[in-house]
C-alpha atoms as a PDB file:
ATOM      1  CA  UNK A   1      13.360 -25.809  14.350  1.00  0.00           C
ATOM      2  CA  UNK A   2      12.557 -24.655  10.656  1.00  0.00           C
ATOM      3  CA  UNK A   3      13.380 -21.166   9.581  1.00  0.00           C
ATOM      4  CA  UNK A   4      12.112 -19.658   6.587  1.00  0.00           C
ATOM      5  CA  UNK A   5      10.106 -21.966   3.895  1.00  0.00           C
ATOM      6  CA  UNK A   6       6.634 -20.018   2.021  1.00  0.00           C
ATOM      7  CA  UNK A   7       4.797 -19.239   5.665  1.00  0.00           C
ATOM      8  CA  UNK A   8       7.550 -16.222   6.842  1.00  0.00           C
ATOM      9  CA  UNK A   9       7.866 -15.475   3.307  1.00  0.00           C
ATOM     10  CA  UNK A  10       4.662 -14.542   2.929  1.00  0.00           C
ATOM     11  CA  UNK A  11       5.082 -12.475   6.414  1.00  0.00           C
ATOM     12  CA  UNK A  12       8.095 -10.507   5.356  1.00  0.00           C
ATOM     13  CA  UNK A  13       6.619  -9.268   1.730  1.00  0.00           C
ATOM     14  CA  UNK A  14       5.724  -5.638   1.677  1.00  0.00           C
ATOM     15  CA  UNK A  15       3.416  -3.670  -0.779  1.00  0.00           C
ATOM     16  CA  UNK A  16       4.741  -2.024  -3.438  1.00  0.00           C
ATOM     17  CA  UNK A  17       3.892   1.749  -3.722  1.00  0.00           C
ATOM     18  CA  UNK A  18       1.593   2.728  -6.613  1.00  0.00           C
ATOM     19  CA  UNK A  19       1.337   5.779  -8.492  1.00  0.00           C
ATOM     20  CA  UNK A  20      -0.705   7.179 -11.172  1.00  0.00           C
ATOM     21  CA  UNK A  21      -0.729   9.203 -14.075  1.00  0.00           C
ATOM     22  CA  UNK A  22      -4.423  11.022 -15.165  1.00  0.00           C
ATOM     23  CA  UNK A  23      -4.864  14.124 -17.724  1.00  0.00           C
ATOM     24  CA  UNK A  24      -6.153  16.916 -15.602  1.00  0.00           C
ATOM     25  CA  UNK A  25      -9.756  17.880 -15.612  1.00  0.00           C
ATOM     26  CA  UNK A  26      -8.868  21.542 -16.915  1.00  0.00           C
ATOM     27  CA  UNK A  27      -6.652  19.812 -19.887  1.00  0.00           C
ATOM     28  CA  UNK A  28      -3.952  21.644 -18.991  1.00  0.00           C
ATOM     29  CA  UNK A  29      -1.719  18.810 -18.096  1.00  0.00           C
ATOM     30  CA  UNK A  30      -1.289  15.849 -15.300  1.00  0.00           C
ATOM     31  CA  UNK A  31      -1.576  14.863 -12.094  1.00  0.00           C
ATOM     32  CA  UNK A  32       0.693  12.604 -10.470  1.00  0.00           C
ATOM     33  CA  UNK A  33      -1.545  10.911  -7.403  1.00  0.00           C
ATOM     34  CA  UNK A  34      -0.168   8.222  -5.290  1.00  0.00           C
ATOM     35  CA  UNK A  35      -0.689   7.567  -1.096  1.00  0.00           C
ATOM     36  CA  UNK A  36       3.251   8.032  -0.772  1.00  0.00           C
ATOM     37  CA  UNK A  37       3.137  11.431  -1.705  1.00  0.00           C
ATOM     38  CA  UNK A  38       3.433  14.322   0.875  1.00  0.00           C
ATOM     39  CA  UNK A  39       1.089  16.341  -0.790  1.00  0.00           C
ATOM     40  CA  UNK A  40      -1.150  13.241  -2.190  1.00  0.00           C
ATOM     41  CA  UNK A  41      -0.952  14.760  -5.947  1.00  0.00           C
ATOM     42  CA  UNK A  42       1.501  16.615  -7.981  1.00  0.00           C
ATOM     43  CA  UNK A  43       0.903  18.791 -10.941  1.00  0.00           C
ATOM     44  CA  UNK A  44       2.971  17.819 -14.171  1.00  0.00           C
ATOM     45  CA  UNK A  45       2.649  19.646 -17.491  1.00  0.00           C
ATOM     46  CA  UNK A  46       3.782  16.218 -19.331  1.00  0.00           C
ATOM     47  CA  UNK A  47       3.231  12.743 -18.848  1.00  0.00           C
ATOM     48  CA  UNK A  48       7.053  11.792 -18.989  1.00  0.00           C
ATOM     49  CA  UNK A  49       7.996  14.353 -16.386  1.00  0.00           C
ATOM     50  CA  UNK A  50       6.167  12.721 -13.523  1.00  0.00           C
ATOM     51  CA  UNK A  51       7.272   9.266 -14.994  1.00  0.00           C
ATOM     52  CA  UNK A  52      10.903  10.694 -14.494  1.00  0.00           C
ATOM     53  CA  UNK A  53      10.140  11.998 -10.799  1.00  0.00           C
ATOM     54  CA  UNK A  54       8.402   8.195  -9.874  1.00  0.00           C
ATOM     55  CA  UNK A  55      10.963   6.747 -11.289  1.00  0.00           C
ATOM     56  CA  UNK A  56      14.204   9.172  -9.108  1.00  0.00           C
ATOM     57  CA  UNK A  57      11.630   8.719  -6.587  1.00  0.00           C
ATOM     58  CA  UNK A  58      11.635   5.219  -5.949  1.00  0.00           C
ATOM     59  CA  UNK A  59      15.174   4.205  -7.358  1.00  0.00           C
ATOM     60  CA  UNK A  60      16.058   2.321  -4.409  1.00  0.00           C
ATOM     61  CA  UNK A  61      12.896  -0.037  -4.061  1.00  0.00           C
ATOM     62  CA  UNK A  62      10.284  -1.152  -7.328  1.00  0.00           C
ATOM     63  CA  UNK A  63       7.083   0.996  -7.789  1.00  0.00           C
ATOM     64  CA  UNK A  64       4.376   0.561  -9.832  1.00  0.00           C
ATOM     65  CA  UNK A  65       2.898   3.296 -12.218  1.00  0.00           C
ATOM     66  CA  UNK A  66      -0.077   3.702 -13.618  1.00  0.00           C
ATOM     67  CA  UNK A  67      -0.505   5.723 -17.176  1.00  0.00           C
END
């Protein structure tokens, strides 16, 4: 009997989470949206703080994020 090879691999791959970065509606700064958040959006009044809380967020497994 065979273990691993490309068939379990493929079973044992998870999604990464992904967040995003949009410019409020009101211009008054960003949201910070992702399915992984309690909440389901934070409110950020720059772009690089919500970087910095995906980033402390998800230091122990990769993330994408969306600007």
């Amino acid at each position: 009997m065979r273990l691993g090879g490309a068939k379990s691999k493929m079973n044992t791959q998870r999604s990464m989470p992904v967040y995003e970065v949009r410019p409020r509606k009101d211009k008054r700064g960003v949201d910070l949206i992702s399915d992984v958040l309690p909440f389901g959006r934070l409110w950020y009044t720059k772009p690089d703080d919500a970087v910095e809380y995906v980033k402390f967020r998800s230091r122990s497994h990769d993330a994408v994020i969306r600007v």
